[in-house]
C-alpha atoms as a PDB file:
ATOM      1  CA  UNK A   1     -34.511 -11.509   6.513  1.00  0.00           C
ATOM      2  CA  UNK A   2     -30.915 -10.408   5.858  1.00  0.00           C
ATOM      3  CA  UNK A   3     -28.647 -12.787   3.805  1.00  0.00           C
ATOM      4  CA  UNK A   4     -26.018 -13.951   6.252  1.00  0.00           C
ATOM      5  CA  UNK A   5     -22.624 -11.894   5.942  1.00  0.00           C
ATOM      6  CA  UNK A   6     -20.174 -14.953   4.460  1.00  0.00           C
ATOM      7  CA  UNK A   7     -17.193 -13.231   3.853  1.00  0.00           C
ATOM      8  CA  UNK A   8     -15.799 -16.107   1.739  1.00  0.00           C
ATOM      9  CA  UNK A   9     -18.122 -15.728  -1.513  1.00  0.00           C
ATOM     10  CA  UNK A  10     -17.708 -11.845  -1.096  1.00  0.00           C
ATOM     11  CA  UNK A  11     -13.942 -12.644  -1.299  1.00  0.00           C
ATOM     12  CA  UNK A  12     -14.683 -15.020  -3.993  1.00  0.00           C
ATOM     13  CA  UNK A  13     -16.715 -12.532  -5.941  1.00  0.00           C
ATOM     14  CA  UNK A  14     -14.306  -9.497  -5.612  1.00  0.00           C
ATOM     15  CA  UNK A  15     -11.165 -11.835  -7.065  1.00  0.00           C
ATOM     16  CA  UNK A  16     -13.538 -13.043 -10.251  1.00  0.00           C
ATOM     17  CA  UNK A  17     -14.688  -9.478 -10.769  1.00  0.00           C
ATOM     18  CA  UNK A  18     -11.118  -7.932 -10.263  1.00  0.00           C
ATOM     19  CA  UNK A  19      -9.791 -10.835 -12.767  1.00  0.00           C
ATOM     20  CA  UNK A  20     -12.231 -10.447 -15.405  1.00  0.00           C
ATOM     21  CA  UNK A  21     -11.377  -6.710 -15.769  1.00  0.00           C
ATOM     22  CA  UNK A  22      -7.503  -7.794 -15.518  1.00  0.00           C
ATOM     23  CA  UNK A  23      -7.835 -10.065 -18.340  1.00  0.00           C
ATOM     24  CA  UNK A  24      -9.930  -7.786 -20.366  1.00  0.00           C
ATOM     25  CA  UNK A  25      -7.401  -5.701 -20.782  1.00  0.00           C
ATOM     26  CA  UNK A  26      -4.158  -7.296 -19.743  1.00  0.00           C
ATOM     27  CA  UNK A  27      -1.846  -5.902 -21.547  1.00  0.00           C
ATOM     28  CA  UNK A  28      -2.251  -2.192 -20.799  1.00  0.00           C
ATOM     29  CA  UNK A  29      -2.567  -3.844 -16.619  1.00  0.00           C
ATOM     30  CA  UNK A  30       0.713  -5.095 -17.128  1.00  0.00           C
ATOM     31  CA  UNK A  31       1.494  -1.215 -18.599  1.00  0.00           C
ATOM     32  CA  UNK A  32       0.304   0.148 -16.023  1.00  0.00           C
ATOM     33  CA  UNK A  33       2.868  -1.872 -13.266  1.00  0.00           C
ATOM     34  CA  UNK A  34       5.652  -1.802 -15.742  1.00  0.00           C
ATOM     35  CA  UNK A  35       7.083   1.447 -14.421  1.00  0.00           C
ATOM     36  CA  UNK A  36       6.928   0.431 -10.615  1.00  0.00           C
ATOM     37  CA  UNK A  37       9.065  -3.034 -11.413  1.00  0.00           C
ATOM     38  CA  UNK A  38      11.107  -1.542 -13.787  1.00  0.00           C
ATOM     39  CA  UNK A  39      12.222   1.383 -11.098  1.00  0.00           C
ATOM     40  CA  UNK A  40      13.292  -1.470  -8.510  1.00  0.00           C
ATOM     41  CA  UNK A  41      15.299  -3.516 -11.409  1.00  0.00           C
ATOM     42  CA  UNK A  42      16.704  -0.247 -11.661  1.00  0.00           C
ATOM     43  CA  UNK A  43      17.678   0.536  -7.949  1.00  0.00           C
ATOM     44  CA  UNK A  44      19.092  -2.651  -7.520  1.00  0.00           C
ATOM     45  CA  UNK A  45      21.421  -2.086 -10.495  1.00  0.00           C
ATOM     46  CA  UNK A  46      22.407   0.991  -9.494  1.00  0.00           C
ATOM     47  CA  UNK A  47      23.271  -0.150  -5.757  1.00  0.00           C
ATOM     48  CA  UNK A  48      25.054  -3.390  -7.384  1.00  0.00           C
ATOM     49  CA  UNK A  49      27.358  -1.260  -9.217  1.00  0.00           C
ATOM     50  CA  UNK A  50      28.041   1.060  -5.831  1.00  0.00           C
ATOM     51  CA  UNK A  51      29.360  -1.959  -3.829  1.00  0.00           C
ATOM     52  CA  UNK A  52      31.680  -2.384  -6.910  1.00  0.00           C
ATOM     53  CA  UNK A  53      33.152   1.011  -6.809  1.00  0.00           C
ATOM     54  CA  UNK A  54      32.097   2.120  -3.005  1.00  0.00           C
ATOM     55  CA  UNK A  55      35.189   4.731  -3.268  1.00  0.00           C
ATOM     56  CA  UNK A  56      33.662   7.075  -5.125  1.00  0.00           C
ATOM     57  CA  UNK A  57      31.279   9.596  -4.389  1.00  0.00           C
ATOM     58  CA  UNK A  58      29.907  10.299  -7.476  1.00  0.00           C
ATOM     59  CA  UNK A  59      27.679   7.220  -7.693  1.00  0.00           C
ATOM     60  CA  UNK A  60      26.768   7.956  -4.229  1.00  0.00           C
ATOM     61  CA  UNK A  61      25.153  11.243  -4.981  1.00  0.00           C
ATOM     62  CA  UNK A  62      23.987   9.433  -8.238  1.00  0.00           C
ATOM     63  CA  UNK A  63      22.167   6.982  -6.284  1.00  0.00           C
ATOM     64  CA  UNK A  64      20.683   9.572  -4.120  1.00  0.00           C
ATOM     65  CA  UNK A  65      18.835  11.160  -7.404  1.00  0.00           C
ATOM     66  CA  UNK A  66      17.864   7.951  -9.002  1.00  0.00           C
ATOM     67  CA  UNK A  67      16.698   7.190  -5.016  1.00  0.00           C
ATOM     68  CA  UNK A  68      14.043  10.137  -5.162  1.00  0.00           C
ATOM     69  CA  UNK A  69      13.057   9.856  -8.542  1.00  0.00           C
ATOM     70  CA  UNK A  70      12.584   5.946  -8.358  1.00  0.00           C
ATOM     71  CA  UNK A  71      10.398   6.824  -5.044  1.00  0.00           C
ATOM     72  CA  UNK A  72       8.695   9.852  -7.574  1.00  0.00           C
ATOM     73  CA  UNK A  73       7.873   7.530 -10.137  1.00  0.00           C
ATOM     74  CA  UNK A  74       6.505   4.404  -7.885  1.00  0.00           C
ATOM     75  CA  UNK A  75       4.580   6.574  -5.808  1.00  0.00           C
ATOM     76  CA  UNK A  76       3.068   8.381  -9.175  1.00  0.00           C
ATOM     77  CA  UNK A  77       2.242   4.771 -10.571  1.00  0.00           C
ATOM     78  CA  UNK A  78       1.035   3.033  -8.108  1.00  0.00           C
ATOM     79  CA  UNK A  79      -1.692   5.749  -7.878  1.00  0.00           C
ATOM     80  CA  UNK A  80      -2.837   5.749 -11.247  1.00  0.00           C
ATOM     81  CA  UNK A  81      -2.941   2.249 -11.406  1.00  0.00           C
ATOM     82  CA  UNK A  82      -5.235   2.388  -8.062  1.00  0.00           C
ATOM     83  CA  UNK A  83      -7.733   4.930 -10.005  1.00  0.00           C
ATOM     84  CA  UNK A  84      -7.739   2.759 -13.736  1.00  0.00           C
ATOM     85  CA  UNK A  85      -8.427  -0.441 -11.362  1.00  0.00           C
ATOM     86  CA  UNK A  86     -11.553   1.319 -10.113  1.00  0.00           C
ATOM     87  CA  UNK A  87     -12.023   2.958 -13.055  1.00  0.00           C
ATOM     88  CA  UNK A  88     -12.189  -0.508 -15.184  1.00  0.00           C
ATOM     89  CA  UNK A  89     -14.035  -2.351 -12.699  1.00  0.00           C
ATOM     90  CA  UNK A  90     -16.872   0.279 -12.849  1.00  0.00           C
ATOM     91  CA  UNK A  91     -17.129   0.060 -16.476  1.00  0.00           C
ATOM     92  CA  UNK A  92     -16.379  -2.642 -18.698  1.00  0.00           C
ATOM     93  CA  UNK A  93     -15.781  -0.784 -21.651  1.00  0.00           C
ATOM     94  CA  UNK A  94     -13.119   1.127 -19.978  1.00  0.00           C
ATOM     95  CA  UNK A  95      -9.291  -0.083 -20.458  1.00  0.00           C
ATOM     96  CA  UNK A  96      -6.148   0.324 -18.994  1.00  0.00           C
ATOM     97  CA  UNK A  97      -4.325   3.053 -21.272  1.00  0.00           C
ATOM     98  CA  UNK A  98      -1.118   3.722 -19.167  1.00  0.00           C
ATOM     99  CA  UNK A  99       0.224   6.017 -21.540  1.00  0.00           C
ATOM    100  CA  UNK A 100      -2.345   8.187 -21.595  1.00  0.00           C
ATOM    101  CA  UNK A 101      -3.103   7.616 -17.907  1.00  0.00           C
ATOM    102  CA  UNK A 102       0.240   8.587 -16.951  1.00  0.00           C
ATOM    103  CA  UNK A 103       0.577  11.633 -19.610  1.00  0.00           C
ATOM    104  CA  UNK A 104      -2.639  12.574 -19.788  1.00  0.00           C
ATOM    105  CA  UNK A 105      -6.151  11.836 -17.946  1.00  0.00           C
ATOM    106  CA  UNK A 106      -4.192  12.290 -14.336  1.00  0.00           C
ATOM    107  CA  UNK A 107      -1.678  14.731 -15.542  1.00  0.00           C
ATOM    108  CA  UNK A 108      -3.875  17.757 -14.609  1.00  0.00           C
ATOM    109  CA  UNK A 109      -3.751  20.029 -12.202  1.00  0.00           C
ATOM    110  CA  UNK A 110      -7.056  18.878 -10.071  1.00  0.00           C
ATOM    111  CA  UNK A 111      -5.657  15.510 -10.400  1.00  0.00           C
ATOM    112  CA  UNK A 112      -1.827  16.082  -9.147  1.00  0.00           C
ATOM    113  CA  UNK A 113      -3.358  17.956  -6.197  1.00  0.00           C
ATOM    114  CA  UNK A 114      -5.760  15.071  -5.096  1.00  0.00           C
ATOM    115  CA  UNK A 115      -2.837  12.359  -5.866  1.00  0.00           C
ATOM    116  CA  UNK A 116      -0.016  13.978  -3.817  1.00  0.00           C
ATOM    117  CA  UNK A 117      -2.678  15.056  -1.072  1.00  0.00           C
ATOM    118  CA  UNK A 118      -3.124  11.903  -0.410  1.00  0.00           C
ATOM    119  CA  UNK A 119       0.276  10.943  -0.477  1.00  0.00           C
ATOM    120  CA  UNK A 120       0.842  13.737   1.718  1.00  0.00           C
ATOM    121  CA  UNK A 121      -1.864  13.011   4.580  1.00  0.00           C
ATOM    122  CA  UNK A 122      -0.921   9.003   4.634  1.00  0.00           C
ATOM    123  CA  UNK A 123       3.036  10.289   5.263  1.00  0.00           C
ATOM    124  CA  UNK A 124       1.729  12.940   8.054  1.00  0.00           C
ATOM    125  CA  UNK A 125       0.078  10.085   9.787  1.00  0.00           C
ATOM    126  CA  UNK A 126       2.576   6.982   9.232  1.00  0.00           C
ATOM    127  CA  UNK A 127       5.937   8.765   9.715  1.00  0.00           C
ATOM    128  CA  UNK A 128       5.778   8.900  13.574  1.00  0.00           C
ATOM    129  CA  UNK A 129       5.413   4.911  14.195  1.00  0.00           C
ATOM    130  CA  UNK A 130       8.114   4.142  11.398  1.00  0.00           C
ATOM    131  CA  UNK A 131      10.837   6.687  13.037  1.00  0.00           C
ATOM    132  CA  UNK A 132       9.817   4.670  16.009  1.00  0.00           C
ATOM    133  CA  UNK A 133      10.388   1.484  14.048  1.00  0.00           C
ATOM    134  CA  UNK A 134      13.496   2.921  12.940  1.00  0.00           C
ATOM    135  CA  UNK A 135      15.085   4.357  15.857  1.00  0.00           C
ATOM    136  CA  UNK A 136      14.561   0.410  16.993  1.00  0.00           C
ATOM    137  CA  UNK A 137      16.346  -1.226  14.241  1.00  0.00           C
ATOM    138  CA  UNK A 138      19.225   1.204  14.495  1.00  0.00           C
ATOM    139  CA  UNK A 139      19.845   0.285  18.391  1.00  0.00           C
ATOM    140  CA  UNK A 140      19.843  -3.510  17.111  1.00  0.00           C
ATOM    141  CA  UNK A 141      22.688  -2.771  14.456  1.00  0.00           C
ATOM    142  CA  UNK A 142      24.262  -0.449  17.310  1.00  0.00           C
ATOM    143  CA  UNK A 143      24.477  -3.241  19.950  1.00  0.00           C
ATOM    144  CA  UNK A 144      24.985  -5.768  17.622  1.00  0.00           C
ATOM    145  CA  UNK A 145      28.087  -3.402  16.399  1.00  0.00           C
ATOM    146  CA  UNK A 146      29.547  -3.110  19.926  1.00  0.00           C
ATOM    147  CA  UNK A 147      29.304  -6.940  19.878  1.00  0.00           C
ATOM    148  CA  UNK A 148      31.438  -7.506  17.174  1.00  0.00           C
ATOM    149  CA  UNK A 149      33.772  -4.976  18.358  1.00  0.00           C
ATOM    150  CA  UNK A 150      33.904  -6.229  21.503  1.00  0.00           C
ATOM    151  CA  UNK A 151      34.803  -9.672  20.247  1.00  0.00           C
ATOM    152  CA  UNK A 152      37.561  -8.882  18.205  1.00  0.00           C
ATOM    153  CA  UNK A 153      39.309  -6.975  20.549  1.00  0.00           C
ATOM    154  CA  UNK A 154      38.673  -9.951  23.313  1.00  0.00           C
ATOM    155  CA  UNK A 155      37.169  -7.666  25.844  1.00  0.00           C
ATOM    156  CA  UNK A 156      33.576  -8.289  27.803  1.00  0.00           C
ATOM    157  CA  UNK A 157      31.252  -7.364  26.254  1.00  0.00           C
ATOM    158  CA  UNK A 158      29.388  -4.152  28.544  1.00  0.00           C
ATOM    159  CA  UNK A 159      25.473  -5.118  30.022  1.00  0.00           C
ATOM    160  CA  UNK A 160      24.261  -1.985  29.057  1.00  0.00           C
ATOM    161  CA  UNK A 161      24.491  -3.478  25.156  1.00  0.00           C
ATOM    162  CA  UNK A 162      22.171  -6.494  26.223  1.00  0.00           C
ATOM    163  CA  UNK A 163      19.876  -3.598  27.601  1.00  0.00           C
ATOM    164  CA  UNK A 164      20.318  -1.664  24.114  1.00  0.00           C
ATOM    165  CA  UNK A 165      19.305  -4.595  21.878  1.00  0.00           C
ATOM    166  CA  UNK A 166      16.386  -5.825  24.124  1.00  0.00           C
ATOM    167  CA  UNK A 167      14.820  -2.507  23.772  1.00  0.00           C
ATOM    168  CA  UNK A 168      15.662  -1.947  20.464  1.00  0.00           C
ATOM    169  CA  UNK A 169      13.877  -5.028  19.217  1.00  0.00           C
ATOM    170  CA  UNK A 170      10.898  -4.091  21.582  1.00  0.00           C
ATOM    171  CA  UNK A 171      10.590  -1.263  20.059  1.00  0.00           C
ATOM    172  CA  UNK A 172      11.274  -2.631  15.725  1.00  0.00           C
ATOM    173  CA  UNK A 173       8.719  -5.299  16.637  1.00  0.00           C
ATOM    174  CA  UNK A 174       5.742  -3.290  18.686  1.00  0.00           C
ATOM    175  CA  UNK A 175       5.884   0.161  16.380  1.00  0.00           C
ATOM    176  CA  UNK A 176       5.909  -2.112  13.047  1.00  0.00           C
ATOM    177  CA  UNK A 177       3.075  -4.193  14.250  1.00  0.00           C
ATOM    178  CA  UNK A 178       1.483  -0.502  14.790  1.00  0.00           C
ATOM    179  CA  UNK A 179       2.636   0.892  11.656  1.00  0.00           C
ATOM    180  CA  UNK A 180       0.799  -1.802  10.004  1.00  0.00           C
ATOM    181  CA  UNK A 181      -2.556  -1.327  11.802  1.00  0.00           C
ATOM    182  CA  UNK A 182      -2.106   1.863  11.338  1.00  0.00           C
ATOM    183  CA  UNK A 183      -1.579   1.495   7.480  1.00  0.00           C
ATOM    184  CA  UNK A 184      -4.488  -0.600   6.956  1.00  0.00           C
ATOM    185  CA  UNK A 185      -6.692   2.605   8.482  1.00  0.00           C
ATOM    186  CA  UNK A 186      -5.348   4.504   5.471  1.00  0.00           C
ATOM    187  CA  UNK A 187      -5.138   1.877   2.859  1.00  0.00           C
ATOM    188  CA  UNK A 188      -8.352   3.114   0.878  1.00  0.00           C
ATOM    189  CA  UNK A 189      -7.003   6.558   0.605  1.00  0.00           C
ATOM    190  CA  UNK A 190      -6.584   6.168  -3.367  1.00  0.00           C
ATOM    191  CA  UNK A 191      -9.777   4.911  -3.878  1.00  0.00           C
ATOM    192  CA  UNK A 192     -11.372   8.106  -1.478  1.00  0.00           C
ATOM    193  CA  UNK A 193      -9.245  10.581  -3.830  1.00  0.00           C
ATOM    194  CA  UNK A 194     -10.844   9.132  -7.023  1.00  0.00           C
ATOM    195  CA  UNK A 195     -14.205   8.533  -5.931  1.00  0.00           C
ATOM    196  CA  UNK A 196     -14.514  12.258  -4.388  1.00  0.00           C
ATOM    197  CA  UNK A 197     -12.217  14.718  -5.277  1.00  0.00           C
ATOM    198  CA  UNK A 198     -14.046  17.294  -3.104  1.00  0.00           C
ATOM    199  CA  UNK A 199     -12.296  15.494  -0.172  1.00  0.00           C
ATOM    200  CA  UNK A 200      -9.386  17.532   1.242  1.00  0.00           C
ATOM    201  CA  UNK A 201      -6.566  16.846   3.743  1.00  0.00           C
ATOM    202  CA  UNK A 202      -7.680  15.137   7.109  1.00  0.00           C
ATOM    203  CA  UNK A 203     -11.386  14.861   5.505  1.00  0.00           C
ATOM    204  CA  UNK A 204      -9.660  11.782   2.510  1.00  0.00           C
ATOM    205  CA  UNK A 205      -7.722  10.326   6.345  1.00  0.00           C
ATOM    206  CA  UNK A 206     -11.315  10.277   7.822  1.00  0.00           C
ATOM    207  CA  UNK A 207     -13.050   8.571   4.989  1.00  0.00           C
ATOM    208  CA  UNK A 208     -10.153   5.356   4.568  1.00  0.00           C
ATOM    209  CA  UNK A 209     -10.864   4.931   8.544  1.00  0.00           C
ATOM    210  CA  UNK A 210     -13.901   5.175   8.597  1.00  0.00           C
ATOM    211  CA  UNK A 211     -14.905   2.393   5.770  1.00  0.00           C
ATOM    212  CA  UNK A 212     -12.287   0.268   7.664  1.00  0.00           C
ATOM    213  CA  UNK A 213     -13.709   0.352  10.847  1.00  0.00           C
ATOM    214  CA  UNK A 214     -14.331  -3.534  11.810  1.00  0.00           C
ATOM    215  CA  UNK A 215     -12.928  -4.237   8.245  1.00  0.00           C
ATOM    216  CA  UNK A 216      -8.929  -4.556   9.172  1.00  0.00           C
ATOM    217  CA  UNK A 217      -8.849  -8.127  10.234  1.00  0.00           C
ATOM    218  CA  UNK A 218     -10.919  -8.900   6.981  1.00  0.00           C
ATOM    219  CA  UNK A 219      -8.660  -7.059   4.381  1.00  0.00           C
ATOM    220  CA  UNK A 220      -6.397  -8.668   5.786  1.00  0.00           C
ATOM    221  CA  UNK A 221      -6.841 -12.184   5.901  1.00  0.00           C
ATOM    222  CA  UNK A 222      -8.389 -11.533   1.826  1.00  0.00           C
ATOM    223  CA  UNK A 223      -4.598  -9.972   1.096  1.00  0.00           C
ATOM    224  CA  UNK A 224      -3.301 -13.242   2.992  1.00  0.00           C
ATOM    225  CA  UNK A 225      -5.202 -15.093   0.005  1.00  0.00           C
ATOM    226  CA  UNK A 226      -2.852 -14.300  -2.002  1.00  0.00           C
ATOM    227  CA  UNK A 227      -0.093 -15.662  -0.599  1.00  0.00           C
ATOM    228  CA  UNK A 228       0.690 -18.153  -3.518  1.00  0.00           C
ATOM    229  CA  UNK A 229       0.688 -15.045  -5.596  1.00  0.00           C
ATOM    230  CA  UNK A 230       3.153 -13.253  -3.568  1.00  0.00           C
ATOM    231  CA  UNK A 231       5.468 -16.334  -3.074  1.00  0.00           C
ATOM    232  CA  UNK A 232       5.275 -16.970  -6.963  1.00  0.00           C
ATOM    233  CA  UNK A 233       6.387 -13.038  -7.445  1.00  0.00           C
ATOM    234  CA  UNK A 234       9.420 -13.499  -5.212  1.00  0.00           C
ATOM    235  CA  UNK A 235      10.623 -16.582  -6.941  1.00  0.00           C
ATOM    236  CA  UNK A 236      10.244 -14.791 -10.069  1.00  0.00           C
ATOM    237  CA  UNK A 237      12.355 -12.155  -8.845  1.00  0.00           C
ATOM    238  CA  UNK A 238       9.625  -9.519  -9.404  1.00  0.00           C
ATOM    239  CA  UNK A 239       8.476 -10.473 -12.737  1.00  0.00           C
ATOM    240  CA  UNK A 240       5.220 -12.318 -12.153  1.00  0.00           C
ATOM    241  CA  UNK A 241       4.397  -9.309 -10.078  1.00  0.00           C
ATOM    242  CA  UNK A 242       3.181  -7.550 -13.576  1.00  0.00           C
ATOM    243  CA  UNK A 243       0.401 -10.132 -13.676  1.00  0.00           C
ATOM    244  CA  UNK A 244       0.146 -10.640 -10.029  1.00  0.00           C
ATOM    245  CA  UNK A 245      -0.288  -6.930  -8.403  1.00  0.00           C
ATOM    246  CA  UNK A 246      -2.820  -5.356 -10.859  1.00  0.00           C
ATOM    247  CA  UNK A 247      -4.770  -8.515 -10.053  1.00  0.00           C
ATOM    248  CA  UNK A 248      -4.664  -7.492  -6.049  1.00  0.00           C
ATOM    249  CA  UNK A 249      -4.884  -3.877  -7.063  1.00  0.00           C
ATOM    250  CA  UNK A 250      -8.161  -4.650  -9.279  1.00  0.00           C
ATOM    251  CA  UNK A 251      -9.546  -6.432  -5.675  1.00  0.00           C
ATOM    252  CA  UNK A 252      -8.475  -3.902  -3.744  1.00  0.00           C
ATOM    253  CA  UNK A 253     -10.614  -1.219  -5.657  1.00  0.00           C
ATOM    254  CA  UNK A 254     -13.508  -3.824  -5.505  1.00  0.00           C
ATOM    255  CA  UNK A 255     -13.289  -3.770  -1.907  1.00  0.00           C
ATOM    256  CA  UNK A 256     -13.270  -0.148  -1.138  1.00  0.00           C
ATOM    257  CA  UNK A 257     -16.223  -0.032  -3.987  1.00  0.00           C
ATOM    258  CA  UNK A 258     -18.133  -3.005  -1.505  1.00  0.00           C
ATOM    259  CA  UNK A 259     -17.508  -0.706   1.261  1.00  0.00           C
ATOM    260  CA  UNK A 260     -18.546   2.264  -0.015  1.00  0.00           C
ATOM    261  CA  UNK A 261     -21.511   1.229  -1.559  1.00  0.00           C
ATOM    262  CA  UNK A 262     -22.610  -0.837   1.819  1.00  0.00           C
ATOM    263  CA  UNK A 263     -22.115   2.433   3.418  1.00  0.00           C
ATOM    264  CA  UNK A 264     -24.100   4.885   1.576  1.00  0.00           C
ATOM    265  CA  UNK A 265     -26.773   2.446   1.901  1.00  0.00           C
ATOM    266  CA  UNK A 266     -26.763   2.189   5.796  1.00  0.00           C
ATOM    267  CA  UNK A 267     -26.234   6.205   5.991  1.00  0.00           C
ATOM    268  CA  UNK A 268     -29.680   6.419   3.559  1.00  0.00           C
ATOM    269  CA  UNK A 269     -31.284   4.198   6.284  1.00  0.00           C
ATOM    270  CA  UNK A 270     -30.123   6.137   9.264  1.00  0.00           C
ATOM    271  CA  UNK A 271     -32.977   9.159   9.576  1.00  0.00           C
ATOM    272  CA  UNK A 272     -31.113  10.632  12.454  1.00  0.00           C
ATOM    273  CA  UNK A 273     -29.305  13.611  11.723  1.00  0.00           C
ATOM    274  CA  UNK A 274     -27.288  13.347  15.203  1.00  0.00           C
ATOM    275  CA  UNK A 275     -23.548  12.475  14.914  1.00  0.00           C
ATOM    276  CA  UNK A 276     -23.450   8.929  15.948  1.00  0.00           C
ATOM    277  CA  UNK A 277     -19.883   6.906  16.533  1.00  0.00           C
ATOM    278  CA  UNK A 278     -18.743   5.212  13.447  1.00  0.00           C
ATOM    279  CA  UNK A 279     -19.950   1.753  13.366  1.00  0.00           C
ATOM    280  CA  UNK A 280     -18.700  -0.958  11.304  1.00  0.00           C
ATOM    281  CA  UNK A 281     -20.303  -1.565   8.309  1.00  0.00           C
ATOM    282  CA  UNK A 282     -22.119  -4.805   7.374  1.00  0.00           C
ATOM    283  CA  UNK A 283     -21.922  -6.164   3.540  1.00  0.00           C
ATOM    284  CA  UNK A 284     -23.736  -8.772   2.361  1.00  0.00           C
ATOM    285  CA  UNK A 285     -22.668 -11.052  -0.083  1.00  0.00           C
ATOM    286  CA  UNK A 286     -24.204 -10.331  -4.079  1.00  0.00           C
ATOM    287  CA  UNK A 287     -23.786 -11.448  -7.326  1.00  0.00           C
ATOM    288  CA  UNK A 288     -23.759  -7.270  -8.026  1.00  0.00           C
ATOM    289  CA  UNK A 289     -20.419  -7.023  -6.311  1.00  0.00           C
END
């Protein structure tokens, strides 16, 4: 008989695992965040110093650099931190080594095409629901501009502004409550790239949604975990997050790893060769996870 799914000690187990391999190596984890932190510190600086001197174009255009390169950098991070996380937990005597992760080990050409594939393929499929979101935060500011207006210059304000806003927070709220669903499809695409770099385009988008299927609700609620985490980050100002974020990063590779593993079991099992729909799959809690 099957062990009962109990998605608490799975939970359980993927936070020891992912904080054993954190602390093995700690230093080089926090390495490997540094750059991501350090780019916002930077960002906020930089638009600090803009509202003191908003006259001048210059730091406009120099924001707009730093703006793309920040993004750049984060984006370029954030990945390789996703494949040493998977990397470590796989193998003990594997460690962190940002530098060479960053300037080295990733910095081929196989690698650079898997990394901004992926980057590529979650931006194809996320960019519609957040120029929704978007398009509904900018009617907000616009009716709550006419508002304003309106009130200084003592005149009524018009219903069609009423209509403007309700719609406009419809629309902020509903399409980022999708965008987020729709993110969690495609949160494993990292993991996909690393773990099979044979995977291209819409086949690494398959792979994410198909090891989430029946799994959303779940990541989710082991993400919500770590709330005390996140709250301690934000009254840090950022800087706990270089102990706190490899440590969800590290549980976040665990997971897809859980998944992954629980599927290629279940797809030796199946002896039909007929394409099937995608069914959730079931783990079962281990001391091997």
């Amino acid at each position: 008989m099957d062990t009962p799914y109990d998605r608490k000690s799975i939970r359980k187990q993927l936070k020891q695992n992912a904080k054993a391999a954190l602390h093995r190596d700690l230093w080089g984890n926090v390495g490997l965040q540094a750059p991501v932190i350090v780019v916002l510190y930077l960002e906020f600086l930089v638009s600090f110093l803009m509202d003191e001197n908003n006259t001048a174009t210059t730091p406009l255009i120099l924001n707009l650099i730093l703006s793309i390169v920040g993004t750049i950098v984060v984006i370029y991070a954030q990945y390789i931190q996703s494949y040493q996380s998977i990397k470590q937990l796989r193998d003990e005597t594997v460690t962190a080594r940002p530098m060479q992760s960053w300037f080295k080990t990733y910095l081929t050409k196989s690698w650079q095409k898997t990394l901004w594939l992926s980057v590529w393929m979650i931006a194809i499929y996320l960019i519609g629901w957040a120029i929704l979101a978007f398009l509904g935060e900018l009617m907000i500011q616009a009716s709550a501009l006419i508002m304003i207006i309106a009130q200084l210059s003592y005149t009524i304000v018009p219903s069609f502004v009423y209509w403007l806003l309700a719609i406009g927070i419809i629309l902020l709220v509903v399409f980022t409550f999708i965008y987020i669903i729709k993110w969690y499809k495609y949160i494993l695409v990292p993991f996909v790239g690393y773990n099979d770099q044979s995977l291209k385009g819409f086949q690494l988008i398959a792979k994410s949604r198909e090891l989430m299927v029946g799994h959303r609700w779940e990541l989710f609620v082991m993400q919500l975990s770590f709330f005390w985490w996140g709250l301690l980050t934000l009254i840090t100002l950022g800087l706990a997050g270089f102990y706190t974020i490899p440590y969800m990063v590290l549980t976040l590779a665990g997971y897809f790893d859980v998944l992954n593993d629980a599927q290629n079991k279940q797809s030796h099992l199946d002896d039909s060769n007929e394409q099937k729909k995608i069914q959730p799959i079931i783990l079962q809690p281990s001391n091997q996870i």
